[in-house]
C-alpha atoms as a PDB file:
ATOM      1  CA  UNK A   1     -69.354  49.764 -26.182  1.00  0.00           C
ATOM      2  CA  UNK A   2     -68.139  50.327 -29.666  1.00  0.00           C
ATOM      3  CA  UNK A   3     -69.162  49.446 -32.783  1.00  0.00           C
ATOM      4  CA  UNK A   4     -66.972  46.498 -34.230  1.00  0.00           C
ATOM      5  CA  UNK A   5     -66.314  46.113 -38.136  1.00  0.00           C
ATOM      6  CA  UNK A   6     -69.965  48.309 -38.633  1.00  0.00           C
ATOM      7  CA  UNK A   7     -71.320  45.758 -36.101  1.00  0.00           C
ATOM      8  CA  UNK A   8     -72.505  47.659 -32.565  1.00  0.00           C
ATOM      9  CA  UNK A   9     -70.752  46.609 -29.659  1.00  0.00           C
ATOM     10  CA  UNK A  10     -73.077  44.313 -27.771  1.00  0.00           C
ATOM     11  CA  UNK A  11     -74.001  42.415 -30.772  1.00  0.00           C
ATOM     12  CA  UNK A  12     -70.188  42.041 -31.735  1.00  0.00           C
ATOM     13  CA  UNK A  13     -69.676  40.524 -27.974  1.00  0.00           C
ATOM     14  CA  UNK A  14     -72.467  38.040 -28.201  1.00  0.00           C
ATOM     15  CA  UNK A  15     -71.197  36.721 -31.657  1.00  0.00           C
ATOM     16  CA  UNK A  16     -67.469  36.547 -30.050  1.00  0.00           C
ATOM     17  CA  UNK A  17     -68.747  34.894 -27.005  1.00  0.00           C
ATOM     18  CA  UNK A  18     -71.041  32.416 -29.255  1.00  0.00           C
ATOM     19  CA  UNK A  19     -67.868  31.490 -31.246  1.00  0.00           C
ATOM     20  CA  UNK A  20     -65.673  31.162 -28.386  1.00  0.00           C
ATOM     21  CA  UNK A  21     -68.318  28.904 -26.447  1.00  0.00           C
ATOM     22  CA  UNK A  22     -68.327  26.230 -29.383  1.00  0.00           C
ATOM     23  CA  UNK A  23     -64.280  26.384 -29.512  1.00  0.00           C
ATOM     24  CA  UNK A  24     -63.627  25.573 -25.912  1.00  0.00           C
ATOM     25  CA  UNK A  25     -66.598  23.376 -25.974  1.00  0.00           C
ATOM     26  CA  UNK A  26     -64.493  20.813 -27.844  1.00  0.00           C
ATOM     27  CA  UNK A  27     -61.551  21.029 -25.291  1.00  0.00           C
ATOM     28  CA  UNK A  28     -61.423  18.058 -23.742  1.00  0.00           C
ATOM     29  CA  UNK A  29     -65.001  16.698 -24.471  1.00  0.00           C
ATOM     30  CA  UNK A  30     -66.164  13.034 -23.900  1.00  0.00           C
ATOM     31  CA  UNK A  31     -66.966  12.462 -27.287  1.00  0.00           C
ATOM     32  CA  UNK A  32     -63.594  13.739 -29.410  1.00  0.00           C
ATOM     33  CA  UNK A  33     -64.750  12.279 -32.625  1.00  0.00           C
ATOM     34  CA  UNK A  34     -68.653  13.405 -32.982  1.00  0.00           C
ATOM     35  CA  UNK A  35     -68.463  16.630 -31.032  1.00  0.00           C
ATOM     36  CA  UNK A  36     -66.645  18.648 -33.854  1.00  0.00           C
ATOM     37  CA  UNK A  37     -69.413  17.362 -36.366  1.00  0.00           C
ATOM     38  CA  UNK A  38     -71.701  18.933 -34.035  1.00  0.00           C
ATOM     39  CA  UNK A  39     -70.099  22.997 -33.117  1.00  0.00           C
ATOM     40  CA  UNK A  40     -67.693  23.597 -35.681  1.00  0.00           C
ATOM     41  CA  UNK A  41     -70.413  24.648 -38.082  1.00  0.00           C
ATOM     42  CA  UNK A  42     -71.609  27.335 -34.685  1.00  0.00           C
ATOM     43  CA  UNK A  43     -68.698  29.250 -36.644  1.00  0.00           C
ATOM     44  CA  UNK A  44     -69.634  29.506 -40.034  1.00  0.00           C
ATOM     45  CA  UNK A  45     -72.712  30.456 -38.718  1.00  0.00           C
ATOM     46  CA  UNK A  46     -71.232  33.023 -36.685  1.00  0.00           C
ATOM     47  CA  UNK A  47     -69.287  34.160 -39.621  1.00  0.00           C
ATOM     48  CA  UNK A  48     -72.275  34.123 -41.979  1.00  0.00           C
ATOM     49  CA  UNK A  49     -74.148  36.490 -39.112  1.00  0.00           C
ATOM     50  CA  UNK A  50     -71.290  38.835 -38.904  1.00  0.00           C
ATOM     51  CA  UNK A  51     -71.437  39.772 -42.785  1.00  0.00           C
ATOM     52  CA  UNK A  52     -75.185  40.163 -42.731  1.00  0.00           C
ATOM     53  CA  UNK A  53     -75.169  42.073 -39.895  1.00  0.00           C
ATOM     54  CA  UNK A  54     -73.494  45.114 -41.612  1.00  0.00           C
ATOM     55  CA  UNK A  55     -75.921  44.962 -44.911  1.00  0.00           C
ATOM     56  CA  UNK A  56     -78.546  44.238 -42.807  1.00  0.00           C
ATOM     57  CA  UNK A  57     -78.831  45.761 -39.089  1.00  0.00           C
ATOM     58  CA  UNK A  58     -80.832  43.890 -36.789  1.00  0.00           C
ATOM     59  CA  UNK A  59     -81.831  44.935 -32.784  1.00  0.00           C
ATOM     60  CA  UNK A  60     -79.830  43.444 -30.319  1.00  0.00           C
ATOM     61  CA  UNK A  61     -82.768  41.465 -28.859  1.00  0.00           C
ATOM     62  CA  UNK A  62     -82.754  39.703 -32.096  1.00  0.00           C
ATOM     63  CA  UNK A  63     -78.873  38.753 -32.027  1.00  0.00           C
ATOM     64  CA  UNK A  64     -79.336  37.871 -28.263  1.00  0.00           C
ATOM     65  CA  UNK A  65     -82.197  34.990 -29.895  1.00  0.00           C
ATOM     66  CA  UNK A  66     -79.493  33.275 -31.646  1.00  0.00           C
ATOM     67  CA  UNK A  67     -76.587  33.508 -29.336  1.00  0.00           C
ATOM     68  CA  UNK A  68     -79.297  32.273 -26.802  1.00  0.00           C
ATOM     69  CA  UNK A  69     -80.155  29.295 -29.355  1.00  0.00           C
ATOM     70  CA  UNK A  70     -76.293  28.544 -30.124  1.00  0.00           C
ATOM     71  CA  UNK A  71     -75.211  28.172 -26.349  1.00  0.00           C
ATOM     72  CA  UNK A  72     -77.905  25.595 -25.840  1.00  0.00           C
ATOM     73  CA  UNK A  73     -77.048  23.957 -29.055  1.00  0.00           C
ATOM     74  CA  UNK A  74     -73.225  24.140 -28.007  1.00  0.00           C
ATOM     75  CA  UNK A  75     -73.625  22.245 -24.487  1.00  0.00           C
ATOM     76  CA  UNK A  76     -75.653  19.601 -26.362  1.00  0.00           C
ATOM     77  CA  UNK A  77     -73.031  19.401 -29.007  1.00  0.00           C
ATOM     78  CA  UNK A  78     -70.362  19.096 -26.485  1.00  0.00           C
ATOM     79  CA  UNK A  79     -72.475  16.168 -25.074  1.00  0.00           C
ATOM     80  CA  UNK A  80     -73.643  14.843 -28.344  1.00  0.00           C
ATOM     81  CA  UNK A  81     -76.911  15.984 -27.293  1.00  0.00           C
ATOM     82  CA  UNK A  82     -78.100  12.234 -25.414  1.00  0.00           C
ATOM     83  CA  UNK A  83     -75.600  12.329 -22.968  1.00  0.00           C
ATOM     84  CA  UNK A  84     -75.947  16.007 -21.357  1.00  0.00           C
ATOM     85  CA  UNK A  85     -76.006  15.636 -18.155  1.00  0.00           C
ATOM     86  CA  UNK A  86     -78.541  18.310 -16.629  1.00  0.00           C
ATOM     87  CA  UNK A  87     -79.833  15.578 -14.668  1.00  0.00           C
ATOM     88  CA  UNK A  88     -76.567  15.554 -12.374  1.00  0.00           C
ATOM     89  CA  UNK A  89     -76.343  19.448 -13.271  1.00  0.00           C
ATOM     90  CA  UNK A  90     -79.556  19.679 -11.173  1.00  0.00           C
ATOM     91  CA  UNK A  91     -79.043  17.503  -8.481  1.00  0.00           C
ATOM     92  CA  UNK A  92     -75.585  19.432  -7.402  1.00  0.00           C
ATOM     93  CA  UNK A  93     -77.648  23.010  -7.068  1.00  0.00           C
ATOM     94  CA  UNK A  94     -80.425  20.817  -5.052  1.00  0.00           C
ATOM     95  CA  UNK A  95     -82.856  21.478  -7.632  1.00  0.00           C
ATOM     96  CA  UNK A  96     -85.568  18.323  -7.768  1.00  0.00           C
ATOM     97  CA  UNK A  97     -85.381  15.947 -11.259  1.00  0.00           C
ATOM     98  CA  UNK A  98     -86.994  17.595 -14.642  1.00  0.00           C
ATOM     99  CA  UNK A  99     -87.056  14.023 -15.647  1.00  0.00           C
ATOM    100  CA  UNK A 100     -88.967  12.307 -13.231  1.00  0.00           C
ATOM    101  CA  UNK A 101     -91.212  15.216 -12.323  1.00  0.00           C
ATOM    102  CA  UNK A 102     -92.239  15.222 -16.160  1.00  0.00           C
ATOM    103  CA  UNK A 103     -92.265  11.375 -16.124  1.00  0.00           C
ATOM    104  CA  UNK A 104     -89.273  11.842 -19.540  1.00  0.00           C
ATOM    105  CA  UNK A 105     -88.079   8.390 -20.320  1.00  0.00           C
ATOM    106  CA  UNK A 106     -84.641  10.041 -21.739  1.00  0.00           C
ATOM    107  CA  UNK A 107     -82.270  12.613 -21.875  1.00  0.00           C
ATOM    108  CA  UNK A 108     -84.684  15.297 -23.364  1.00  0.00           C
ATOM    109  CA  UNK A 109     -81.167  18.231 -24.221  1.00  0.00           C
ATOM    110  CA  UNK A 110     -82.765  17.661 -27.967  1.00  0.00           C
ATOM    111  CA  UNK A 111     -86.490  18.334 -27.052  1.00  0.00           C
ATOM    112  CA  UNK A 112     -85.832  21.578 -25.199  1.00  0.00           C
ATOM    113  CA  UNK A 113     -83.081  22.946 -28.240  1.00  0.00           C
ATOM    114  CA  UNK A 114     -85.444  21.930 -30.904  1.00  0.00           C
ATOM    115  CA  UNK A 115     -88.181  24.649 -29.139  1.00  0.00           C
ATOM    116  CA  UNK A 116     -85.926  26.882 -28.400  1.00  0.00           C
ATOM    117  CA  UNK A 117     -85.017  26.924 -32.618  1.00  0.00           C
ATOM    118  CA  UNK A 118     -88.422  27.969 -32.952  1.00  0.00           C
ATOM    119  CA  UNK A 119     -89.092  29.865 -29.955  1.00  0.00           C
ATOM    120  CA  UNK A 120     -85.575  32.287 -30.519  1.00  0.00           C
ATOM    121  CA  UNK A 121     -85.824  32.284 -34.566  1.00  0.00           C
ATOM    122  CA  UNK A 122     -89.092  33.636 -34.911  1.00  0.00           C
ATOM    123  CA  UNK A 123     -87.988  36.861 -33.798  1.00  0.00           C
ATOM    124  CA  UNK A 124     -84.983  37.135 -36.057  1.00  0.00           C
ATOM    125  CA  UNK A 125     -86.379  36.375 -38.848  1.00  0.00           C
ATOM    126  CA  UNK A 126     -89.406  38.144 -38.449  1.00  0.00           C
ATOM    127  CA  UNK A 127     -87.870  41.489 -37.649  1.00  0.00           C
ATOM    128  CA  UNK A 128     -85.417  40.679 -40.926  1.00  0.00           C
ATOM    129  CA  UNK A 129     -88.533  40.473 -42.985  1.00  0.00           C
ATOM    130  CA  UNK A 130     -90.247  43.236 -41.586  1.00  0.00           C
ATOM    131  CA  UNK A 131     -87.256  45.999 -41.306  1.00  0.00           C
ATOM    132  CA  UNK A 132     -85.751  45.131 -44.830  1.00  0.00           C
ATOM    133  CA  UNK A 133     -88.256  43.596 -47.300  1.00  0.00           C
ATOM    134  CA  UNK A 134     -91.125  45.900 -45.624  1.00  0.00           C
ATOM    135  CA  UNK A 135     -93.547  43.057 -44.888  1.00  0.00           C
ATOM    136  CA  UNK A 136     -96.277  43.110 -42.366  1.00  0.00           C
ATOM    137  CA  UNK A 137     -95.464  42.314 -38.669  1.00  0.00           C
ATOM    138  CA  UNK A 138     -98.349  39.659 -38.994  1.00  0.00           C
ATOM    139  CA  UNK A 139     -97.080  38.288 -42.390  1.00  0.00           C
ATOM    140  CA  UNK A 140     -92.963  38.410 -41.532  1.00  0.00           C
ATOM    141  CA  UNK A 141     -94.925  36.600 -38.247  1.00  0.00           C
ATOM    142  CA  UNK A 142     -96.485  34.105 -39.918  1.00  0.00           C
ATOM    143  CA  UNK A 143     -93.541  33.610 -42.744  1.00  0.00           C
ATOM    144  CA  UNK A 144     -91.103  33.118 -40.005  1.00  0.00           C
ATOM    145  CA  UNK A 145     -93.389  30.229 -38.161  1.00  0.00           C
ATOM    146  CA  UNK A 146     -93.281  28.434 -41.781  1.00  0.00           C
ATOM    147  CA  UNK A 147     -89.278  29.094 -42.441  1.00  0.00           C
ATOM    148  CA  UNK A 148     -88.935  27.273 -38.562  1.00  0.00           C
ATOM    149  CA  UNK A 149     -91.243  24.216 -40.024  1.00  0.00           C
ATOM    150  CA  UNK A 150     -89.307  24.284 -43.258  1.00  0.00           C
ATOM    151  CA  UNK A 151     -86.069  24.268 -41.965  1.00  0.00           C
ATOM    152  CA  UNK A 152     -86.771  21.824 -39.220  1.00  0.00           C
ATOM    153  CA  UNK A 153     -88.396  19.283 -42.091  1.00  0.00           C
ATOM    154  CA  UNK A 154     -84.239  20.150 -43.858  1.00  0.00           C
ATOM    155  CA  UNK A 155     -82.199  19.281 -40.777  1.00  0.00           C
ATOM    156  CA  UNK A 156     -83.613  16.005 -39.993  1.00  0.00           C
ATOM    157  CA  UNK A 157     -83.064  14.897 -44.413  1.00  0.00           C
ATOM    158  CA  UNK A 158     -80.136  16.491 -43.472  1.00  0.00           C
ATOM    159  CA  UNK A 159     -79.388  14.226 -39.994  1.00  0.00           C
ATOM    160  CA  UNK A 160     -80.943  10.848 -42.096  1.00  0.00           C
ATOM    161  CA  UNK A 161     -78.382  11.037 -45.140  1.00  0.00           C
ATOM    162  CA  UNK A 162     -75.566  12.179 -42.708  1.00  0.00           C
ATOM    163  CA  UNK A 163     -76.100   9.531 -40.706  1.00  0.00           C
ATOM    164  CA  UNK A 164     -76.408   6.575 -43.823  1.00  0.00           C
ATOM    165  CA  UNK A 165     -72.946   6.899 -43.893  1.00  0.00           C
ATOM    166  CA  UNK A 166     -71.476   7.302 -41.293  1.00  0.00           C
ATOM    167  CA  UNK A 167     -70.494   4.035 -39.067  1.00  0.00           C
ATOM    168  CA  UNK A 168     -73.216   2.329 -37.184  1.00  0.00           C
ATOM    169  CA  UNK A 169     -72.589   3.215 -33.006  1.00  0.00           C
ATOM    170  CA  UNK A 170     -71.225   6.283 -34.668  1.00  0.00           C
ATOM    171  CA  UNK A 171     -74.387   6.795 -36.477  1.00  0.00           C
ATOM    172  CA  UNK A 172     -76.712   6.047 -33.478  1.00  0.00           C
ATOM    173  CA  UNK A 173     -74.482   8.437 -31.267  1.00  0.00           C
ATOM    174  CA  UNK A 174     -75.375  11.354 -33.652  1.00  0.00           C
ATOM    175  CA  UNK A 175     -78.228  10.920 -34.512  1.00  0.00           C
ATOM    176  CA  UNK A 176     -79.515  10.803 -30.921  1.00  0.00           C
ATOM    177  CA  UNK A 177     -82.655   8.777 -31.384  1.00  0.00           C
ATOM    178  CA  UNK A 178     -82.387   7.217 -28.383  1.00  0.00           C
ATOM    179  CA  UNK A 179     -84.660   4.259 -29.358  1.00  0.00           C
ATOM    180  CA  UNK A 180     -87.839   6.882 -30.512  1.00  0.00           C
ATOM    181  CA  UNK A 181     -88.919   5.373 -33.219  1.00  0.00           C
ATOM    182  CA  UNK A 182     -90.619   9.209 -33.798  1.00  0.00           C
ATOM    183  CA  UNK A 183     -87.649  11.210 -32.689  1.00  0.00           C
ATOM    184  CA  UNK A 184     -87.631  13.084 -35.745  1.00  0.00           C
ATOM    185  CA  UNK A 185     -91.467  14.148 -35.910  1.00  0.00           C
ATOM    186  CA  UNK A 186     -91.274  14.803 -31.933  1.00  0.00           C
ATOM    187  CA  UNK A 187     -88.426  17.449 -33.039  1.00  0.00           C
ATOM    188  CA  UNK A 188     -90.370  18.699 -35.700  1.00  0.00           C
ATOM    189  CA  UNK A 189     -93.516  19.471 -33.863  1.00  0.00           C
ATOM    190  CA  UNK A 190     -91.332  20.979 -30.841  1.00  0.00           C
ATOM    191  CA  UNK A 191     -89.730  23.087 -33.419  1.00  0.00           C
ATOM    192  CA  UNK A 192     -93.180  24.097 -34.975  1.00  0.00           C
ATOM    193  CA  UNK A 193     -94.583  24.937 -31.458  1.00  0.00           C
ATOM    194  CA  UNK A 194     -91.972  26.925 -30.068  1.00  0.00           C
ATOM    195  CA  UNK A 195     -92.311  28.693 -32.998  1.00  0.00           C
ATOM    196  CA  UNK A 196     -96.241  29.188 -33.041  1.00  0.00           C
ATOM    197  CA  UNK A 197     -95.113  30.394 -28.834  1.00  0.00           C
ATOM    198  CA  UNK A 198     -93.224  33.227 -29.851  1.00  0.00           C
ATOM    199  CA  UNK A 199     -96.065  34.561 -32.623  1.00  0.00           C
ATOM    200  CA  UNK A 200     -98.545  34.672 -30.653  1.00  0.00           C
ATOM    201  CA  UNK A 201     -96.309  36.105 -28.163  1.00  0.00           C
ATOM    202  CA  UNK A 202     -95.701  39.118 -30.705  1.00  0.00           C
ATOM    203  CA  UNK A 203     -99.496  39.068 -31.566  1.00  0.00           C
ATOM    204  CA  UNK A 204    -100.258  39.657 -27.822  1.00  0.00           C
ATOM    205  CA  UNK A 205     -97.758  42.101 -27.480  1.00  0.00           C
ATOM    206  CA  UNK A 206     -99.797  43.783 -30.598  1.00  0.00           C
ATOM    207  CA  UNK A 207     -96.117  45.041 -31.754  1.00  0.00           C
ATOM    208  CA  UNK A 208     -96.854  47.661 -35.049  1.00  0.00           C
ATOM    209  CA  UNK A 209     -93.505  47.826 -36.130  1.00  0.00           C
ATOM    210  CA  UNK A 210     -90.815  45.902 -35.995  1.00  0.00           C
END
């Protein structure tokens, strides 16, 4: 496949495919007026990943981390996150409940993409740090686990003032507490540990250069 605008080929089709997926996510979704809030930024972040890609080549494995992280961030945006319904996904391949088997008192779409942001970033970044400011694969490792906490901590200041003012069953719907009084540190800590997953993962794999 060919390079597009300096970008190679299979990275180029995973950025068009992860901008595409957050378009047609929003055609006709349940929640018309909260949806857009959630996967119209998927496309500045596309865009954003697009120019750094040229000044700064990454492997495809890395690219395929995000576009990974964006789809499951897209299907919960499409469902505001709370309302996913994986439950009824499961049931219809004759697959037994994730839910009950784990004994989760709530649509969990949020839990699962919060891990996967630190599970699929670590590598990115990581390999960024490594490749182009010549760090260490155990510090770019280690800085990587801390830019996941960091940016975790952001998004949910970010999610708090967002939702102050917006209305109030607007507010609740994005917000997607669900009634967890510790939603927010639960997402942090998933965050953090699906980042601390993929380290040690790298560790293990005693990679020298990345």
């Amino acid at each position: 496949m060919r390079a597009v605008a300096g970008i190679p080929g299979p990275q180029a089709l995973l950025l068009a495919l992860t901008a595409a997926g957050a378009l047609f996510s929003l055609v006709d979704t349940p929640y018309p007026a909260l949806a857009p809030l959630q996967n119209l930024p998927t496309l500045a972040i596309v865009a954003g990943l697009c120019l750094a890609l040229r000044r700064w080549p990454m492997p495809t494995s890395a690219v395929a981390c995000i576009a990974l992280f964006m789809a499951l961030h897209t299907i919960g945006g499409r469902y505001i996150y709370s309302y996913v319904p994986y439950e009824q996904w499961l049931g219809a391949l004759g697959l037994p409940s994730i839910d009950q088997a784990l004994g989760l008192p709530r649509n969990s779409w949020d839990r699962l993409v919060h891990f996967s942001f630190g599970a699929m970033w670590v590598w990115p970044i990581a390999c960024w740090l490594s490749r182009h400011r010549g760090l260490s694969p155990a510090l770019a490792s280690y800085i990587a686990v801390e830019f996941v906490l960091a940016g975790s901590a952001v998004y949910e200041i970010f999610e708090w003032q967002l939702t102050v003012v917006m209305a109030g069953p607007d507010a609740d719907a994005y917000n997607g507490q669900q009634g967890d009084p510790w939603d927010a540190q639960k997402d942090m800590a998933l965050a953090g540990l699906g980042a601390l997953t993929t380290a040690i993962w790298l560790r293990l794999r005693a990679i020298s250069s990345y």
